[in-house]
PDB file of N, CA and C in Angstrom:
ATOM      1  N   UNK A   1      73.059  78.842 104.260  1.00  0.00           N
ATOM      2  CA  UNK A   1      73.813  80.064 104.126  1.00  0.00           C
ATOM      3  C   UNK A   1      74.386  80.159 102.714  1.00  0.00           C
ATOM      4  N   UNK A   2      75.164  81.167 102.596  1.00  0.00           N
ATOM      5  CA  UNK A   2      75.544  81.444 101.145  1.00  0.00           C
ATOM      6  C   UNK A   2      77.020  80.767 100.661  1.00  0.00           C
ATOM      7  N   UNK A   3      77.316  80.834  99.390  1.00  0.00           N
ATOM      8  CA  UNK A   3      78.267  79.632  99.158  1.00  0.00           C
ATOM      9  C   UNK A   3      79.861  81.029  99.484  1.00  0.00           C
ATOM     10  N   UNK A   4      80.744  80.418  99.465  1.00  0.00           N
ATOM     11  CA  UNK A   4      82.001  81.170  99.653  1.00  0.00           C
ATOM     12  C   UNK A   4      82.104  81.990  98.109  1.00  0.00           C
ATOM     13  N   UNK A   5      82.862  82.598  97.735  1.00  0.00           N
ATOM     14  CA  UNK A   5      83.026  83.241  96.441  1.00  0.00           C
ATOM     15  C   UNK A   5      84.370  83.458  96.271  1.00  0.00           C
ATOM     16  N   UNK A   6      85.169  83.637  95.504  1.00  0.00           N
ATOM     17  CA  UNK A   6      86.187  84.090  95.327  1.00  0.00           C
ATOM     18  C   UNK A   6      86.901  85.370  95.641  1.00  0.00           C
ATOM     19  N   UNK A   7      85.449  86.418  95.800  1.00  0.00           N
ATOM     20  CA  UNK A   7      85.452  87.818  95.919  1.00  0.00           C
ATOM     21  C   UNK A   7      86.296  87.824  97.006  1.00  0.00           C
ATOM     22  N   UNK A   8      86.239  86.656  98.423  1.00  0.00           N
ATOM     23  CA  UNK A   8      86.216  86.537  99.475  1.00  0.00           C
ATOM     24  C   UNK A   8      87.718  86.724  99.750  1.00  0.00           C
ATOM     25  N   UNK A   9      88.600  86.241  98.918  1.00  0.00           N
ATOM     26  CA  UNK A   9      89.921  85.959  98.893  1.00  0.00           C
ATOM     27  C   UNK A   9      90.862  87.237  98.795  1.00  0.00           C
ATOM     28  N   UNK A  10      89.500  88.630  97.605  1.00  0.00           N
ATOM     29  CA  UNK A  10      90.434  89.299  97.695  1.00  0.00           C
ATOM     30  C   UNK A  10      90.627  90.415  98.429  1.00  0.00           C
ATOM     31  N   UNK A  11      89.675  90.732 100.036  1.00  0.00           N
ATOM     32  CA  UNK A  11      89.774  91.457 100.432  1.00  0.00           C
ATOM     33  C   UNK A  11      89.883  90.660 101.725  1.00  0.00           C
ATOM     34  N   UNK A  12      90.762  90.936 102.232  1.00  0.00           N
ATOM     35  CA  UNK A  12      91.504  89.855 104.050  1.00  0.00           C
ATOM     36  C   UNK A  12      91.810  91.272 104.951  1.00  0.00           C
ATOM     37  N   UNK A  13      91.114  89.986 106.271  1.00  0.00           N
ATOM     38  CA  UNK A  13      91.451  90.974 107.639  1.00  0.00           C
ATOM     39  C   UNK A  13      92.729  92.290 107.687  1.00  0.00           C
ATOM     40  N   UNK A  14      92.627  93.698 107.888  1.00  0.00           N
ATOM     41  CA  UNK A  14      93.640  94.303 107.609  1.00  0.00           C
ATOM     42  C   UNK A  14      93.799  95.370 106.518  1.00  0.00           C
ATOM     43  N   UNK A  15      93.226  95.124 105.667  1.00  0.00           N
ATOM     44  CA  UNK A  15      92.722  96.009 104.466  1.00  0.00           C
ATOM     45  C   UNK A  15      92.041  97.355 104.868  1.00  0.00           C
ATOM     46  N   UNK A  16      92.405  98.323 103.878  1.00  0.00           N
ATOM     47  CA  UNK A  16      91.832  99.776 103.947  1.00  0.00           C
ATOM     48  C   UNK A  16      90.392  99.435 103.003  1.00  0.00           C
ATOM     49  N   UNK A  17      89.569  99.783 103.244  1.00  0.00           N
ATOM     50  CA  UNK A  17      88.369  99.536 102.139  1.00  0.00           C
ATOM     51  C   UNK A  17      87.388 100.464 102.085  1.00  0.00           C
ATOM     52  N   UNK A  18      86.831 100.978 101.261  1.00  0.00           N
ATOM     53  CA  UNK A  18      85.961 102.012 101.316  1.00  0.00           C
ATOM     54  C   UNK A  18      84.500 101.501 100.536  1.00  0.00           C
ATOM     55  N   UNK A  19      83.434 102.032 101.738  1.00  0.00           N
ATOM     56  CA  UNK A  19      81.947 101.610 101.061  1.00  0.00           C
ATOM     57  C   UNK A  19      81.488 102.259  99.567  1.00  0.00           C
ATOM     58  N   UNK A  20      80.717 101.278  98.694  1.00  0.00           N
ATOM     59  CA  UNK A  20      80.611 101.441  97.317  1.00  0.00           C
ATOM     60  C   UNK A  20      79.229 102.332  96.905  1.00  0.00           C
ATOM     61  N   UNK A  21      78.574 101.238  98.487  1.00  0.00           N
ATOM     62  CA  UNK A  21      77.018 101.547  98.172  1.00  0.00           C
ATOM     63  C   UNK A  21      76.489 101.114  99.765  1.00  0.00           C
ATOM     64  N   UNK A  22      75.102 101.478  99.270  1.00  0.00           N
ATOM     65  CA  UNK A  22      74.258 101.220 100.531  1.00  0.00           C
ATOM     66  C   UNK A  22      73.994 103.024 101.627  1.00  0.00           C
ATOM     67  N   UNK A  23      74.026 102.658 102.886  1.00  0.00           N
ATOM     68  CA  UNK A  23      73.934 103.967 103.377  1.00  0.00           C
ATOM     69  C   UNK A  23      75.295 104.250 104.036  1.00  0.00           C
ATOM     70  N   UNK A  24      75.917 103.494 103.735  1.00  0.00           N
ATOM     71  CA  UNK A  24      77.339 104.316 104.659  1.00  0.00           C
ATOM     72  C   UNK A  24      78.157 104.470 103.692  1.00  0.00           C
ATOM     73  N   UNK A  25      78.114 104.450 102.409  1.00  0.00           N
ATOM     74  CA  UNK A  25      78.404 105.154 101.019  1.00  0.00           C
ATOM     75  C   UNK A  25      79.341 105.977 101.430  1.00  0.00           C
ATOM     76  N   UNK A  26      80.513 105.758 101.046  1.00  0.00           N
ATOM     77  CA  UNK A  26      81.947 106.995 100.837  1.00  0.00           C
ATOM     78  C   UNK A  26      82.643 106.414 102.544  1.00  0.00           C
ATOM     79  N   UNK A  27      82.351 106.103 102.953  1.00  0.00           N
ATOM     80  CA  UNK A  27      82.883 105.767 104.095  1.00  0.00           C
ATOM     81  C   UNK A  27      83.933 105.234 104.181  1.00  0.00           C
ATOM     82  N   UNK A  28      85.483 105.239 104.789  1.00  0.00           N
ATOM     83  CA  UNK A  28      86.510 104.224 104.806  1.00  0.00           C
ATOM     84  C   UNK A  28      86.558 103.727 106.029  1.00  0.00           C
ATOM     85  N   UNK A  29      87.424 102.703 105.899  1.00  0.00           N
ATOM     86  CA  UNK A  29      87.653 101.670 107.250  1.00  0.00           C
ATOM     87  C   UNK A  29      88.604 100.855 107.140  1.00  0.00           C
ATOM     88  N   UNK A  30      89.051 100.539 108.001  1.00  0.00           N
ATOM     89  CA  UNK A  30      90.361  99.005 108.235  1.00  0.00           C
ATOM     90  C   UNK A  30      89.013  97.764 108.348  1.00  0.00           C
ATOM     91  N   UNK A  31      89.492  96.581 107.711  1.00  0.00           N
ATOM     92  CA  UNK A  31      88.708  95.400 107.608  1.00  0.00           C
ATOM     93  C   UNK A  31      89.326  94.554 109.324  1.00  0.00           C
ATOM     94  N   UNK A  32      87.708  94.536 110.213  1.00  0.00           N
ATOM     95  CA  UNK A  32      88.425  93.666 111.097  1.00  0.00           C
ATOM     96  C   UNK A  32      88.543  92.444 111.392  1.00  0.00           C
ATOM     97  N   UNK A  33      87.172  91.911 110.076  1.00  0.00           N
ATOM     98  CA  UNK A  33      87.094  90.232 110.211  1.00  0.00           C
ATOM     99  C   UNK A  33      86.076  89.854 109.032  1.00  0.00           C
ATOM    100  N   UNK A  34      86.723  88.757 108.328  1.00  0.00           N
ATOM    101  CA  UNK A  34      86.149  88.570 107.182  1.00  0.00           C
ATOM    102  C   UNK A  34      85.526  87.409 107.260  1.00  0.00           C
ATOM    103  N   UNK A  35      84.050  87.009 106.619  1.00  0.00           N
ATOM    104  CA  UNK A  35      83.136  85.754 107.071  1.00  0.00           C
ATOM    105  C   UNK A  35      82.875  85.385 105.701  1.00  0.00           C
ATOM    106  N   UNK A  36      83.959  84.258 105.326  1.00  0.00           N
ATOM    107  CA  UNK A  36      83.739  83.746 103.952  1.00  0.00           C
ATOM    108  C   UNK A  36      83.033  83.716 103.574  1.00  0.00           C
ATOM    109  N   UNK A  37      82.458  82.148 104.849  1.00  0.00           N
ATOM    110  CA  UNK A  37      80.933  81.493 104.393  1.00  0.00           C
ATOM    111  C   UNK A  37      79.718  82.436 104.009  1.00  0.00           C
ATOM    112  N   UNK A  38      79.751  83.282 104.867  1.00  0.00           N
ATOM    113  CA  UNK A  38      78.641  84.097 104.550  1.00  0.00           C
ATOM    114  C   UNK A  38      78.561  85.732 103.666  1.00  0.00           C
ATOM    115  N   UNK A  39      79.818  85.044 103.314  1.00  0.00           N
ATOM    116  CA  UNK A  39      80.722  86.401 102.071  1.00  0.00           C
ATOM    117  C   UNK A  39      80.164  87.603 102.538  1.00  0.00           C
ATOM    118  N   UNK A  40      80.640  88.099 103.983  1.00  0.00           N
ATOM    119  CA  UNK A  40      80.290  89.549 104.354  1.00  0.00           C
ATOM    120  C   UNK A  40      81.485  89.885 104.932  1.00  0.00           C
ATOM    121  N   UNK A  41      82.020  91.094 105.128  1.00  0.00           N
ATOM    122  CA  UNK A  41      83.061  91.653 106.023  1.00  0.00           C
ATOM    123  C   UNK A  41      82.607  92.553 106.915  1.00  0.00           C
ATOM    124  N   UNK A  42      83.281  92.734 108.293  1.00  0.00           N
ATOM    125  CA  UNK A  42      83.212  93.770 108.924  1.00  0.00           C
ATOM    126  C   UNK A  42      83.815  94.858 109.246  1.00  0.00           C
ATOM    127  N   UNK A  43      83.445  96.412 109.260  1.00  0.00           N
ATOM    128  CA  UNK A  43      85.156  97.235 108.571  1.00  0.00           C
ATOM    129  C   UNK A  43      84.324  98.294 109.384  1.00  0.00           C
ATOM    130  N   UNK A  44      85.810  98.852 110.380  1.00  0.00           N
ATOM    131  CA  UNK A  44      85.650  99.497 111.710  1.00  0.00           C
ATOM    132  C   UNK A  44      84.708 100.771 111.497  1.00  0.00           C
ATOM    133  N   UNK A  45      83.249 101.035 111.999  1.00  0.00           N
ATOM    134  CA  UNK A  45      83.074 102.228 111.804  1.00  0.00           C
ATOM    135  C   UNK A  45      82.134 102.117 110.921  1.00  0.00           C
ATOM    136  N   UNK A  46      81.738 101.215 110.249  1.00  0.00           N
ATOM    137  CA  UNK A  46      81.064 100.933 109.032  1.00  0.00           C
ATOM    138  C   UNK A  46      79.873 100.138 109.513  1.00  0.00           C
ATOM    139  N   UNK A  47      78.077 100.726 109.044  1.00  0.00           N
ATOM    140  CA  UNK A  47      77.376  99.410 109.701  1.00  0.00           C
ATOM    141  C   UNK A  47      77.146  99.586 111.330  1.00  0.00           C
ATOM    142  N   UNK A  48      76.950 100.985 111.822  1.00  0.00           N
ATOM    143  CA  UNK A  48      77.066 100.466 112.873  1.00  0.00           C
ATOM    144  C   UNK A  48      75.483 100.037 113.612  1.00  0.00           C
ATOM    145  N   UNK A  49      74.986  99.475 114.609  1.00  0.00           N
ATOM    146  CA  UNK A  49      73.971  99.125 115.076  1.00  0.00           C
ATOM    147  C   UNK A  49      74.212  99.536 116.848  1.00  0.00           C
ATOM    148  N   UNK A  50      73.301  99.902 117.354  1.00  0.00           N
ATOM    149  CA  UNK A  50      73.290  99.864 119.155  1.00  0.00           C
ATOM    150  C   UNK A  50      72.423  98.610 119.441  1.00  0.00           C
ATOM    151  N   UNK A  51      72.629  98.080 120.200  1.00  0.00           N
ATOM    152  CA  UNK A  51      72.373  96.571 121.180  1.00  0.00           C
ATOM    153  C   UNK A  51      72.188  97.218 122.774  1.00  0.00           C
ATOM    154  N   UNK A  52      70.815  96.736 122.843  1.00  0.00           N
ATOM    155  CA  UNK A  52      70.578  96.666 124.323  1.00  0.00           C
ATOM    156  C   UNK A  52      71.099  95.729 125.255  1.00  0.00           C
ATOM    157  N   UNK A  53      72.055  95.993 125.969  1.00  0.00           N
ATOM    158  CA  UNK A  53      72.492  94.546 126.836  1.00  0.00           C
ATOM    159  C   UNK A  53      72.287  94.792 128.090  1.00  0.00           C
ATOM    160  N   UNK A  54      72.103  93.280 128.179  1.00  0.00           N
ATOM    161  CA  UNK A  54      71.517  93.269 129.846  1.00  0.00           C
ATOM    162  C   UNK A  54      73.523  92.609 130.917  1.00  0.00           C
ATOM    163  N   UNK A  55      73.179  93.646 131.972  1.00  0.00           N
ATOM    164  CA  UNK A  55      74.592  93.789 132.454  1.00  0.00           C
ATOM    165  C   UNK A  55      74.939  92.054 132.872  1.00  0.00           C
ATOM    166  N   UNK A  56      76.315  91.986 133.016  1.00  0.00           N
ATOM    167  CA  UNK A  56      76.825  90.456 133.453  1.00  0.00           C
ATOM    168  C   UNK A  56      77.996  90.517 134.205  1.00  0.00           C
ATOM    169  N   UNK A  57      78.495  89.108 134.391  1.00  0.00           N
ATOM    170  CA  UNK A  57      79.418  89.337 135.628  1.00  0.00           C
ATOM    171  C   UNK A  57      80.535  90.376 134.810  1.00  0.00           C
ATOM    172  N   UNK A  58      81.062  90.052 133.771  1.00  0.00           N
ATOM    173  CA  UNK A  58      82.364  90.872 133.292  1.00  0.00           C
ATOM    174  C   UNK A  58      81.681  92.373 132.383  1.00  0.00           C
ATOM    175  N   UNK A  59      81.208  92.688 132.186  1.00  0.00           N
ATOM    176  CA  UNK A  59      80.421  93.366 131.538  1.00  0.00           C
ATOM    177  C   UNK A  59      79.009  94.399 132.106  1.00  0.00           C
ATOM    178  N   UNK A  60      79.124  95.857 131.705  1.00  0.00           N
ATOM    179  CA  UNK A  60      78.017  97.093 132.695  1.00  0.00           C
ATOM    180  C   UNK A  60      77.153  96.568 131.266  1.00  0.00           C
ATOM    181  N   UNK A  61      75.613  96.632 131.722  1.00  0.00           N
ATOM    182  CA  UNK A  61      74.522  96.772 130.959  1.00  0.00           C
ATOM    183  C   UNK A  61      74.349  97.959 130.064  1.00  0.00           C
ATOM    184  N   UNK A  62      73.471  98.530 129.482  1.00  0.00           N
ATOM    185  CA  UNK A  62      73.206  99.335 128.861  1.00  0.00           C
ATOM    186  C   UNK A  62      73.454  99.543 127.195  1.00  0.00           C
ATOM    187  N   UNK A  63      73.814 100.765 126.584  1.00  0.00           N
ATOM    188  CA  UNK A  63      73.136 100.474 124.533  1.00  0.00           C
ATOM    189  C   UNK A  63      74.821 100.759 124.555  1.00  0.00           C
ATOM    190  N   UNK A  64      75.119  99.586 123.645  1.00  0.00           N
ATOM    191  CA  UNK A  64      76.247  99.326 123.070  1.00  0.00           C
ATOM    192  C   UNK A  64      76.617  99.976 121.821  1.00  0.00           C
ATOM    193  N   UNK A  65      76.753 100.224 121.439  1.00  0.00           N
ATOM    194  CA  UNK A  65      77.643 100.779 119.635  1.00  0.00           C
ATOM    195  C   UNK A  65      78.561  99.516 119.292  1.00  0.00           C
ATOM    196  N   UNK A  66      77.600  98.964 118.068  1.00  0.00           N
ATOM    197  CA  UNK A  66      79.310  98.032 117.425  1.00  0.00           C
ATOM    198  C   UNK A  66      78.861  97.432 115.677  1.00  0.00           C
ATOM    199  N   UNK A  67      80.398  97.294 115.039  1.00  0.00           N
ATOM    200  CA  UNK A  67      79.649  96.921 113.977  1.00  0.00           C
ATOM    201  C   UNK A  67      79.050  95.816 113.423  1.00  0.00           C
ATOM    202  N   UNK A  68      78.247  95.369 112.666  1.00  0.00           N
ATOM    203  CA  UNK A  68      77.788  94.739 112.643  1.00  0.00           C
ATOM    204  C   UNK A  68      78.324  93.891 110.878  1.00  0.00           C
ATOM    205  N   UNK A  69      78.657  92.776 110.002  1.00  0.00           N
ATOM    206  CA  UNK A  69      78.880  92.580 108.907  1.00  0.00           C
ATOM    207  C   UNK A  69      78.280  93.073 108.029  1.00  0.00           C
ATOM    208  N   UNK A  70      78.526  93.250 106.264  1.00  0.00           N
ATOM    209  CA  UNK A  70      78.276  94.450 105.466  1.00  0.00           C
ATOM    210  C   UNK A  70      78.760  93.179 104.213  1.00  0.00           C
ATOM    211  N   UNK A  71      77.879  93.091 103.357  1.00  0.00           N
ATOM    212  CA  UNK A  71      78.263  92.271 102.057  1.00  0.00           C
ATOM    213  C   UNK A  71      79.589  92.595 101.283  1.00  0.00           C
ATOM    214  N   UNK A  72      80.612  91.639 101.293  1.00  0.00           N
ATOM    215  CA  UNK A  72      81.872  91.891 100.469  1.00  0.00           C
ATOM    216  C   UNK A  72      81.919  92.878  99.241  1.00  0.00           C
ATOM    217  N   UNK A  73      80.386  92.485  98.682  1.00  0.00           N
ATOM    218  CA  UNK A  73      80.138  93.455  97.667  1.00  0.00           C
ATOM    219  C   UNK A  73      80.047  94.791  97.820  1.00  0.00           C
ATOM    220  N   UNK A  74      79.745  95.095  98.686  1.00  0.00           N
ATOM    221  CA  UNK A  74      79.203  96.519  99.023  1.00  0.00           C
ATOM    222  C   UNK A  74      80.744  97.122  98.892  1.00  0.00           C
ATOM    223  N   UNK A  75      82.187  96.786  99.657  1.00  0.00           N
ATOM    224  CA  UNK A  75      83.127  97.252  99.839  1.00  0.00           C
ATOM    225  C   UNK A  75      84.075  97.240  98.514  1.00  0.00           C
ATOM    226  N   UNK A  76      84.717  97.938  98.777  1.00  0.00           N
ATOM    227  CA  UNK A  76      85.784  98.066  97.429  1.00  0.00           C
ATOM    228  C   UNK A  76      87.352  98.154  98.143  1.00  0.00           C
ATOM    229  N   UNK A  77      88.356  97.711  97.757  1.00  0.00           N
ATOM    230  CA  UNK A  77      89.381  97.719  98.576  1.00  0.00           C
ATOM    231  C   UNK A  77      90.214  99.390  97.901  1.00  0.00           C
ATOM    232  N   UNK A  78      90.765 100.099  99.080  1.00  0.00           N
ATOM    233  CA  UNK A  78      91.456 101.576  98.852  1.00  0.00           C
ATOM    234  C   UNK A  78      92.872 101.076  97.186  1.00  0.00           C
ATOM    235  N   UNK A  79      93.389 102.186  96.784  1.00  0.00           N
ATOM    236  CA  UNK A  79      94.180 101.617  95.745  1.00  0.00           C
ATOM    237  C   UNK A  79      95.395 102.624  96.473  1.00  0.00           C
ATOM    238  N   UNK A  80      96.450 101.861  97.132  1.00  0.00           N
ATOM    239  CA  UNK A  80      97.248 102.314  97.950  1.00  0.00           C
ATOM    240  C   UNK A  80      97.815 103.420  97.344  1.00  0.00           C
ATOM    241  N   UNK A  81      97.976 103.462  95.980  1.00  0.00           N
ATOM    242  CA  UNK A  81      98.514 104.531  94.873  1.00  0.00           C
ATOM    243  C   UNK A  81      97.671 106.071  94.793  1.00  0.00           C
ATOM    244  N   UNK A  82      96.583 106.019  94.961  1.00  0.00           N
ATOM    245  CA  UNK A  82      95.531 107.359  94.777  1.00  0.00           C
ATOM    246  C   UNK A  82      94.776 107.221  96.047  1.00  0.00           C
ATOM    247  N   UNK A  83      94.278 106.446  96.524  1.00  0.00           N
ATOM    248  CA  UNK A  83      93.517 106.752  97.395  1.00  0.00           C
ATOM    249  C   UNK A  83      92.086 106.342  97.058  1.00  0.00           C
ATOM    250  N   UNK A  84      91.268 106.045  96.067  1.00  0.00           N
ATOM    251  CA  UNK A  84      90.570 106.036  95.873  1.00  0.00           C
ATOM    252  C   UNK A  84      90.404 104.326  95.214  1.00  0.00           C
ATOM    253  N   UNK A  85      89.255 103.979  95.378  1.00  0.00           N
ATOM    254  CA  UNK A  85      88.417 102.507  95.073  1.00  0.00           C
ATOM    255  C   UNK A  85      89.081 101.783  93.636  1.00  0.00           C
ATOM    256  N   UNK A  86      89.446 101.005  94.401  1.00  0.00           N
ATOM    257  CA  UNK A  86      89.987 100.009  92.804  1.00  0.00           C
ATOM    258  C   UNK A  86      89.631  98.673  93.098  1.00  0.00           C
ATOM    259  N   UNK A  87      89.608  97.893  91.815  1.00  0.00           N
ATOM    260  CA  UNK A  87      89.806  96.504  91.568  1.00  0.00           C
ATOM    261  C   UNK A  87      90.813  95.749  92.060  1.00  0.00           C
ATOM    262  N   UNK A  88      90.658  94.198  92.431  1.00  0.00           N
ATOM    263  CA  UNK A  88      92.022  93.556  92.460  1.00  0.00           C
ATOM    264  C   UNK A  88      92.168  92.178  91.680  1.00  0.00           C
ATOM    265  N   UNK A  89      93.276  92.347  91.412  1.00  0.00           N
ATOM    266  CA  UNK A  89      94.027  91.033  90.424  1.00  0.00           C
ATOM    267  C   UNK A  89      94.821  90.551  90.999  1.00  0.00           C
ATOM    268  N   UNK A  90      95.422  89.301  90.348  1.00  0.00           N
ATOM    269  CA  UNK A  90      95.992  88.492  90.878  1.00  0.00           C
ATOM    270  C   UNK A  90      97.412  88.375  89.866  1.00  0.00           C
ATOM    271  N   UNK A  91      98.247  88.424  90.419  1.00  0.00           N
ATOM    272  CA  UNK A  91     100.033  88.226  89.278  1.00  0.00           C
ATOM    273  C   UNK A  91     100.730  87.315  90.320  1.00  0.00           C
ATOM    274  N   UNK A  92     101.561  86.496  89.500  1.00  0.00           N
ATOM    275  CA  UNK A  92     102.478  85.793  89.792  1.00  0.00           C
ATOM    276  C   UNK A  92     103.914  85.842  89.850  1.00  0.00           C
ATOM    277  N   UNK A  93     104.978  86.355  90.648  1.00  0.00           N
ATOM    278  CA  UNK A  93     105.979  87.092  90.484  1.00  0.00           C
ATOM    279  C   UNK A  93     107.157  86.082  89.741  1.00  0.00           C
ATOM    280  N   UNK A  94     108.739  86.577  90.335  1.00  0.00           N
ATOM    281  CA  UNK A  94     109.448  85.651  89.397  1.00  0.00           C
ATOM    282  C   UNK A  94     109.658  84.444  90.397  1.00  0.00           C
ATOM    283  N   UNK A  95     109.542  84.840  91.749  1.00  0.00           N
ATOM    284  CA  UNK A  95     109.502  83.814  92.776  1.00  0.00           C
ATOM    285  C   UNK A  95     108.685  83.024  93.088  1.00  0.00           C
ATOM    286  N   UNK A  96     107.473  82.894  92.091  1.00  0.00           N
ATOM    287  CA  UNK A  96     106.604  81.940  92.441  1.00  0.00           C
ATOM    288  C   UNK A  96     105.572  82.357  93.330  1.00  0.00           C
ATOM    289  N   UNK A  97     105.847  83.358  93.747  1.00  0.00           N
ATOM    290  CA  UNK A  97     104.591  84.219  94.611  1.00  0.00           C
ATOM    291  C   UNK A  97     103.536  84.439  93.875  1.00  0.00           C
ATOM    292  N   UNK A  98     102.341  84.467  94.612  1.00  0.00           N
ATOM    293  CA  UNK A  98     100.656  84.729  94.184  1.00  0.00           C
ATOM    294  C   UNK A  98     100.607  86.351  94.901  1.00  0.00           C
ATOM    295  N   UNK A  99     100.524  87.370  94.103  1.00  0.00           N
ATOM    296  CA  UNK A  99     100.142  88.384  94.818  1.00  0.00           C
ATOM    297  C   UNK A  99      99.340  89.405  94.570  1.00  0.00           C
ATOM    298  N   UNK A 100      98.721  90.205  95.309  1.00  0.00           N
ATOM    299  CA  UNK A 100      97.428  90.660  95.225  1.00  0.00           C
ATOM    300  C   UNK A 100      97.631  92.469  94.225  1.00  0.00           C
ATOM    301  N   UNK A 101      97.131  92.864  93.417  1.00  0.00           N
ATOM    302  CA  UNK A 101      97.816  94.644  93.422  1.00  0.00           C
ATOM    303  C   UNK A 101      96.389  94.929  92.975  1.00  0.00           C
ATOM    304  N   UNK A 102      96.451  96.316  92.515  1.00  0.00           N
ATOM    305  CA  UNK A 102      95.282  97.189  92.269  1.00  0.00           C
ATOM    306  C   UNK A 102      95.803  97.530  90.864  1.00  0.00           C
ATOM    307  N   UNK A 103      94.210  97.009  90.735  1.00  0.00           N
ATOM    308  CA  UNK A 103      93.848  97.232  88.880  1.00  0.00           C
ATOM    309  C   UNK A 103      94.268  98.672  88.010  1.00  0.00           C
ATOM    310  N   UNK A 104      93.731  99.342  89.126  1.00  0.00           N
ATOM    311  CA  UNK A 104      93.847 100.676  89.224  1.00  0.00           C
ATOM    312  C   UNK A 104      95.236 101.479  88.813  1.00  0.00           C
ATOM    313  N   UNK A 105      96.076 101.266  89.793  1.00  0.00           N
ATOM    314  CA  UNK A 105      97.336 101.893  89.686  1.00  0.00           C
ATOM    315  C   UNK A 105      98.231 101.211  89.144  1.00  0.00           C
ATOM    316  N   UNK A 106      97.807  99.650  89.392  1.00  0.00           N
ATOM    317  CA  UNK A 106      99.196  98.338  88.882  1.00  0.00           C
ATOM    318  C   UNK A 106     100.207  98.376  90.301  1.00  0.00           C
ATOM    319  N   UNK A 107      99.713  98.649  91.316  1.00  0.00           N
ATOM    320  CA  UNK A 107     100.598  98.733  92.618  1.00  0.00           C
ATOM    321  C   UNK A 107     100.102  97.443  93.471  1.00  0.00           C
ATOM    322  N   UNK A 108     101.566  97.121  93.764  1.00  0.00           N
ATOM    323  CA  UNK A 108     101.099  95.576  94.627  1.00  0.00           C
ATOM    324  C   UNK A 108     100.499  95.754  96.184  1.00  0.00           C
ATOM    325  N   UNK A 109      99.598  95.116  96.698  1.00  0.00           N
ATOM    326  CA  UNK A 109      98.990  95.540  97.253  1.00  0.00           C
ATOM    327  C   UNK A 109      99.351  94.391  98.762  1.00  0.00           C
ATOM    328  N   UNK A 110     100.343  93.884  98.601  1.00  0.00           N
ATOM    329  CA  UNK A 110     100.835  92.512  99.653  1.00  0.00           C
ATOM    330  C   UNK A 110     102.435  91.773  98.997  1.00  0.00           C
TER     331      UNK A 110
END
């Protein structure tokens, strides 16, 4: 599988993020689970695929809707300030905090 990246760090479960590229292009979403190892995220609404399932004890059979993971790259995190796709950096406050903001606006983003 693929190695972890750093990219990985800067977009976490919870995030507004909007697609960059690919076919769901312009799309936004809340991030619902992020897969280091395999540096992809999954973001509600985004990616989606239908699955044929066969029914089970807890669970009716039939075509499912759900999403499926989407390369970290592809996503861009929202810039809480405009609304629109920004970068993220990393600053160190006076408390010793590591925290995340957008390149974009200079707005802290955690």
């Amino acid at each position: 599988m693929g190695q972890a990246t750093h990219t990985s760090k800067k977009i976490r479960k919870g995030d507004d993020v909007i697609v960059i590229t690919g076919r769901d292009k312009g799309k936004k979403g809340e991030v619902l689970r992020v897969l280091p190892k395999e540096g992809r995220v999954v973001v509600q609404g985004v990616n989606m695929v239908k699955r044929h399932t066969r029914p089970s004890a807890n669970q009716a059979g039939g075509i499912v809707e759900k999403e499926v993971p989407i390369h970290i790259s592809n996503v861009s995190l929202i810039d809480p300030d405009g609304g629109s796709a920004t970068r993220v950096g990393f600053k160190f406050l006076e408390d010793d905090r590591k925290v995340r903001y957008a390149k974009r606006s200079g707005e802290m983003i955690d």
